[in-house]
N, C-alpha and C. Protein backbone atom coordinates (compact mmCIF):
# COMPACT_ATOMS: atom_id res chain seq x y z
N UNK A 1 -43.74 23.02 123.91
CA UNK A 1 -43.11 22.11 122.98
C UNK A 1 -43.00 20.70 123.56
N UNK A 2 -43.26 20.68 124.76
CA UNK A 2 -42.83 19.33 125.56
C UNK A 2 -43.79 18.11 125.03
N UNK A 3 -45.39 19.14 124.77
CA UNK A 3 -46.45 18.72 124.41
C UNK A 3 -46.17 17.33 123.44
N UNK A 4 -45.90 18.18 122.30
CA UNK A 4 -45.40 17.64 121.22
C UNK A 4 -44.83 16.35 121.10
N UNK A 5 -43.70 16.70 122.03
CA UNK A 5 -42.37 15.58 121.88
C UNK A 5 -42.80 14.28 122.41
N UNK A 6 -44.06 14.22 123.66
CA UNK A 6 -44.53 13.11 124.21
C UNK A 6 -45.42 11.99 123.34
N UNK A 7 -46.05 13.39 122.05
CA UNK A 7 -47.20 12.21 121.54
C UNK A 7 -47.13 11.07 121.62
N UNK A 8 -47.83 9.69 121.36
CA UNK A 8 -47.51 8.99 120.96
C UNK A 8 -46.02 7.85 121.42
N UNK A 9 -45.96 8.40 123.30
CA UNK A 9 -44.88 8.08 123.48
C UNK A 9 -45.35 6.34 124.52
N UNK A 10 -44.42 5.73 123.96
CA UNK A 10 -44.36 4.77 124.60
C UNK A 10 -43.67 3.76 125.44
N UNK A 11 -43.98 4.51 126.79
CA UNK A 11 -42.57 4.10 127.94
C UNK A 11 -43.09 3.96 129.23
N UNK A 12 -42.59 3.30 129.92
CA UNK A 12 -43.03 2.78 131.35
C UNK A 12 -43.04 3.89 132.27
N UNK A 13 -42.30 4.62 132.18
CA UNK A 13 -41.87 5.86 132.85
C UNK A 13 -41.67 7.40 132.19
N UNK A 14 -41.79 8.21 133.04
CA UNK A 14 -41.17 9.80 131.84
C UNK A 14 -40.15 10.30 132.87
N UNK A 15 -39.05 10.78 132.89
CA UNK A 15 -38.56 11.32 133.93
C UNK A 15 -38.21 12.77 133.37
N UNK A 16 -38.47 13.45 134.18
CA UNK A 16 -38.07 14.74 133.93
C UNK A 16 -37.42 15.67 134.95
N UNK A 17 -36.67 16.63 135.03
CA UNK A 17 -36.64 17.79 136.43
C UNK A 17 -37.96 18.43 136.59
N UNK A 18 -37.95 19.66 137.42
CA UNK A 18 -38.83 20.40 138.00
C UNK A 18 -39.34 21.28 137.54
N UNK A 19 -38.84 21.71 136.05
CA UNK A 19 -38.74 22.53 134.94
C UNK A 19 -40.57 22.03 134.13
N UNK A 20 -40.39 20.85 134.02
CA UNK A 20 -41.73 20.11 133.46
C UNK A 20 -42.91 19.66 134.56
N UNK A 21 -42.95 20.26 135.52
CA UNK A 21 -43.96 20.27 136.46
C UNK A 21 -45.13 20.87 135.90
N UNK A 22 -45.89 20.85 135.18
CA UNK A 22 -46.96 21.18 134.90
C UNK A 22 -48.15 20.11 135.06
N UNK A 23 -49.47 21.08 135.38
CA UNK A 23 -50.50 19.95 135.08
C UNK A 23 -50.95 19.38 134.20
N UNK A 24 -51.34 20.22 133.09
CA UNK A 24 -51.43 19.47 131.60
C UNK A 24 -50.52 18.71 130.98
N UNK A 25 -48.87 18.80 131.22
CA UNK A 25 -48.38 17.75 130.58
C UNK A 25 -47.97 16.61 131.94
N UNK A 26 -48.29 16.36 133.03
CA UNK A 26 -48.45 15.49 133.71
C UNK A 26 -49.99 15.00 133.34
N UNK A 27 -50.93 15.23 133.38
CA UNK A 27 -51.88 14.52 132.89
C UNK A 27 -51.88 14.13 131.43
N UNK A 28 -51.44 14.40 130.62
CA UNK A 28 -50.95 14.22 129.58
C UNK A 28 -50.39 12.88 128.92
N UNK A 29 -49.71 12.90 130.23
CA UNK A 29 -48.36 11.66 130.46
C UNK A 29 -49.00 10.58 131.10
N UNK A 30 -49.93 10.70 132.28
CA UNK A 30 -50.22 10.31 132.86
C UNK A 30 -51.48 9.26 131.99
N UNK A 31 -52.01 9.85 130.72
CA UNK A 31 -53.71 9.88 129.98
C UNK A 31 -52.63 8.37 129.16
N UNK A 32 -51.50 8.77 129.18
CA UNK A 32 -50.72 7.74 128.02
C UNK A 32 -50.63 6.34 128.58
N UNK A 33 -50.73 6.11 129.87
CA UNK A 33 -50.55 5.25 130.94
C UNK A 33 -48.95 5.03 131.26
N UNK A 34 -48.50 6.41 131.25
CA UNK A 34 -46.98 6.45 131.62
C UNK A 34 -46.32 7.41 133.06
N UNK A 35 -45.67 6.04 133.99
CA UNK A 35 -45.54 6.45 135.09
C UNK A 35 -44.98 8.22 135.52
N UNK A 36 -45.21 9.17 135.83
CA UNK A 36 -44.45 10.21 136.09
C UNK A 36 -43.97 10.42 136.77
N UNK A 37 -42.38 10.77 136.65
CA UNK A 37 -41.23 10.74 137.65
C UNK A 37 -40.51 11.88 137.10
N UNK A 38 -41.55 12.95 138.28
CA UNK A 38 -40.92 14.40 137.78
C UNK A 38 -41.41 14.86 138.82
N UNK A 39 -40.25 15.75 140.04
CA UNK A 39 -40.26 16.47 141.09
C UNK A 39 -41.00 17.45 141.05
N UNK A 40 -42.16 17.35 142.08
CA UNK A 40 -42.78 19.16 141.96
C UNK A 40 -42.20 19.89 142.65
N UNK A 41 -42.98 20.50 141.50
CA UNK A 41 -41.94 22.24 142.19
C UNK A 41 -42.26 23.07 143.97
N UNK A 42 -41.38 23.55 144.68
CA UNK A 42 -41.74 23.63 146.04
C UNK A 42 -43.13 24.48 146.45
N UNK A 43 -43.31 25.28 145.19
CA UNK A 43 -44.52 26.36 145.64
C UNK A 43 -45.86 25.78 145.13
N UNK A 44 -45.99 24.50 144.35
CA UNK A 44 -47.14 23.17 144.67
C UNK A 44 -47.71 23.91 146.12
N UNK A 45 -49.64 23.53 145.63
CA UNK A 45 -50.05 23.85 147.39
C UNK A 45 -49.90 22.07 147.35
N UNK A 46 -50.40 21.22 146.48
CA UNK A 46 -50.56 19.80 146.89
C UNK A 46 -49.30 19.21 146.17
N UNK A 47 -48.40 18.76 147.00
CA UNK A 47 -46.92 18.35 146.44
C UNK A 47 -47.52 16.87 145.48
N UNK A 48 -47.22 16.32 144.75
CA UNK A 48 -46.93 14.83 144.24
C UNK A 48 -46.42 14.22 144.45
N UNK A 49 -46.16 12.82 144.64
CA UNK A 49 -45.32 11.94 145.16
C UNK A 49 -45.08 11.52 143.59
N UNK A 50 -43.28 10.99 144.00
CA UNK A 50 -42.65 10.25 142.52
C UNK A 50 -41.71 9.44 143.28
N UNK A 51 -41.11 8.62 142.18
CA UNK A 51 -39.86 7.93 142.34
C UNK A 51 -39.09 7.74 142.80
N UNK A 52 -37.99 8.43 143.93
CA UNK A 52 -37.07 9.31 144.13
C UNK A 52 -35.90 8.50 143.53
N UNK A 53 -36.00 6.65 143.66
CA UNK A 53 -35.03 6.22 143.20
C UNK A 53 -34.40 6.46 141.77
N UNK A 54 -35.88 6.22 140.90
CA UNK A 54 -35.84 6.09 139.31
C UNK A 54 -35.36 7.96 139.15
N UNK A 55 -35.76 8.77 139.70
CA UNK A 55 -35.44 9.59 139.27
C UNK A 55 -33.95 10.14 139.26
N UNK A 56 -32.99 9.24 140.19
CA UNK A 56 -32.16 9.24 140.49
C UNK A 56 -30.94 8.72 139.08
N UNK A 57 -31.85 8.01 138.34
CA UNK A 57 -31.37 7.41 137.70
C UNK A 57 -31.15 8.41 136.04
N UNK A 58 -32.18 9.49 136.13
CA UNK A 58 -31.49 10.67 135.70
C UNK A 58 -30.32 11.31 135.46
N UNK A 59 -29.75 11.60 136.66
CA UNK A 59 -28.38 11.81 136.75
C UNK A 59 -27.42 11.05 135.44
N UNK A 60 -27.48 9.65 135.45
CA UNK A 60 -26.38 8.94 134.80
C UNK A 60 -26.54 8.87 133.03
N UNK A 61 -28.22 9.40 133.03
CA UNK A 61 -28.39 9.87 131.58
C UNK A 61 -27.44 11.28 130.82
N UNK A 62 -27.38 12.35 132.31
CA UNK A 62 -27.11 13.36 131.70
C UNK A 62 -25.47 13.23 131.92
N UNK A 63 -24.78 12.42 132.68
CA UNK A 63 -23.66 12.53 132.22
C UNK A 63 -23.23 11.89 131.31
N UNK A 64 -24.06 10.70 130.57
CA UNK A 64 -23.18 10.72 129.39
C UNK A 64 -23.68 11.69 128.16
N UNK A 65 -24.94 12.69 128.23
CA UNK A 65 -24.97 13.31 127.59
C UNK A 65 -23.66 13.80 127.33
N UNK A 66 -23.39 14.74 128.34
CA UNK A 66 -22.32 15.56 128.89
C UNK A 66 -20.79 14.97 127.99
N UNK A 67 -20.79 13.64 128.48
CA UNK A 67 -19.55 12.91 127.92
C UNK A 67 -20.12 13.07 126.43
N UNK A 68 -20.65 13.08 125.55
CA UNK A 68 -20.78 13.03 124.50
C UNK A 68 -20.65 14.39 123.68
N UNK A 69 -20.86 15.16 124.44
CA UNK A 69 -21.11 16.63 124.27
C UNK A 69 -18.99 17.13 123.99
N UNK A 70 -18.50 16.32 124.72
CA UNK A 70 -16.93 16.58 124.87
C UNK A 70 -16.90 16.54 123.79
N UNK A 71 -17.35 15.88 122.63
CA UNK A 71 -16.55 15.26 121.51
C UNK A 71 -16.91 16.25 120.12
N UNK A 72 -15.88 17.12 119.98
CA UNK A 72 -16.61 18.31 118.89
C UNK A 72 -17.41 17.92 118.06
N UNK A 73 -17.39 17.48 117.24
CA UNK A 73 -17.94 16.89 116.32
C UNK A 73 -19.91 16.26 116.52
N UNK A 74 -19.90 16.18 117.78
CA UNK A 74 -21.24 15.69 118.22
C UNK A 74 -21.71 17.03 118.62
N UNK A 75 -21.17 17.82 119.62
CA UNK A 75 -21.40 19.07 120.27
C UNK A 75 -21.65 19.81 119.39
N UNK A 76 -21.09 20.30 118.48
CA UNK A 76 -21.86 21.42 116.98
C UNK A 76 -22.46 20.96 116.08
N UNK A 77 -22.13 19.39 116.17
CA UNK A 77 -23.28 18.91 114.72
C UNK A 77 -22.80 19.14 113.36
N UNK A 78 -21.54 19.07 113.05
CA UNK A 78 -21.21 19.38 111.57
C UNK A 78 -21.13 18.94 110.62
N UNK A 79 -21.98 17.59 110.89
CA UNK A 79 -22.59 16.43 109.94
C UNK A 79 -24.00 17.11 109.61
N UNK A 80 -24.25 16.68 108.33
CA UNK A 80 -25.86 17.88 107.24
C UNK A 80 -26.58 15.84 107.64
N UNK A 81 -26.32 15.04 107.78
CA UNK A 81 -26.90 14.18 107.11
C UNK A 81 -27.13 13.10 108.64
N UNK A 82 -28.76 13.20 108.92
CA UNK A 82 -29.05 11.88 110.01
C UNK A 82 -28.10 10.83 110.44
N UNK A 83 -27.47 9.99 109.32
CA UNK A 83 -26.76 9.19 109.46
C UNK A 83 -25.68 9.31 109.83
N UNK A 84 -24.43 10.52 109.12
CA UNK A 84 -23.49 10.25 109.35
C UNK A 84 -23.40 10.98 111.14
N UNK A 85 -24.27 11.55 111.65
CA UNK A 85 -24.21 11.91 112.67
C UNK A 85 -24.31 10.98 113.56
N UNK A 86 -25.19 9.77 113.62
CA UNK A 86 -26.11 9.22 114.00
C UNK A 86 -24.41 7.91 114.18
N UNK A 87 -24.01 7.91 113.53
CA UNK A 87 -22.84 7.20 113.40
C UNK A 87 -21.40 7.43 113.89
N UNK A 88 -20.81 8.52 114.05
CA UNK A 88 -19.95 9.37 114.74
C UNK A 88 -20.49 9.34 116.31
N UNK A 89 -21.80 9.30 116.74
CA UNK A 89 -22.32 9.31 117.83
C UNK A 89 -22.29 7.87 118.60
N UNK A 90 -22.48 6.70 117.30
CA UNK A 90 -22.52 5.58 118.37
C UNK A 90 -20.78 5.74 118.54
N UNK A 91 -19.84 5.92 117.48
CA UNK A 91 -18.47 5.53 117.60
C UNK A 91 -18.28 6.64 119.14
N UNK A 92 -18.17 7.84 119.30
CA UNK A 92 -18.07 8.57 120.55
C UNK A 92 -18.79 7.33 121.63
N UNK A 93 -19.88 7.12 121.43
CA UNK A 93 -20.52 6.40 122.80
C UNK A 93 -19.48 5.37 122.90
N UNK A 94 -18.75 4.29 121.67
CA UNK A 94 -18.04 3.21 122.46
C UNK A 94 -16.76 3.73 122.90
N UNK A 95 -16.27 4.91 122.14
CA UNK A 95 -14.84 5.38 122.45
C UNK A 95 -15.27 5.59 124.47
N UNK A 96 -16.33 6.11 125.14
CA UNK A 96 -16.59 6.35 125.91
C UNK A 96 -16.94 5.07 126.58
N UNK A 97 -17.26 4.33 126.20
CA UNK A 97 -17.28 3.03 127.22
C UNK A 97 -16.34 2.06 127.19
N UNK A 98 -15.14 2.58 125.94
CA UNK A 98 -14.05 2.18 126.46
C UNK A 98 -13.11 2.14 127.17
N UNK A 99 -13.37 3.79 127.80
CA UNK A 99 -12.50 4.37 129.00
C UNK A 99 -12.29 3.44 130.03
């Protein structure tokens, strides 16, 4: 499915965990002219070199997932409609950067 989600993607970078170590969707990524910054996995016979900084920068994505995830209403999704979700989500993100 990862396949998928990249089409057509257009970004300087991809970052991913160790989970998306594959060759086809690193070349994939790579065919897009998009940097890959995704750890191989230890049992690689030829390891890859990446990022270590940018990938670092991972981390601060998934905690505000995380922080966003607190907020019921985002976490189950009990909005039917793009928008009003889409809207409840920025208000959670500023309630969260108002802390």
């Amino acid at each position: 499915m990862a396949e998928d989600l990249i089409d057509g993607i257009n970004a300087d970078a991809a970052i991913a965990d160790k989970g998306y170590d594959a060759d086809h969707l690193v070349d994939k990524i790579t065919g897009a002219g998009t940097q890959v910054v995704i750890p191989p996995k230890c049992n690689r016979k030829i390891l890859r070199s990446y990022d270590v900084d940018l990938y670092k920068e991972r981390n601060k994505i998934e905690r505000i997932f995380n922080k966003l995830k607190q907020f019921r209403r985002v976490a189950t999704r009990y909005d039917k409609l793009l928008a009003n979700f889409m809207g409840f989500v920025k208000l959670a993100a500023i309630a969260i950067w108002l802390k």
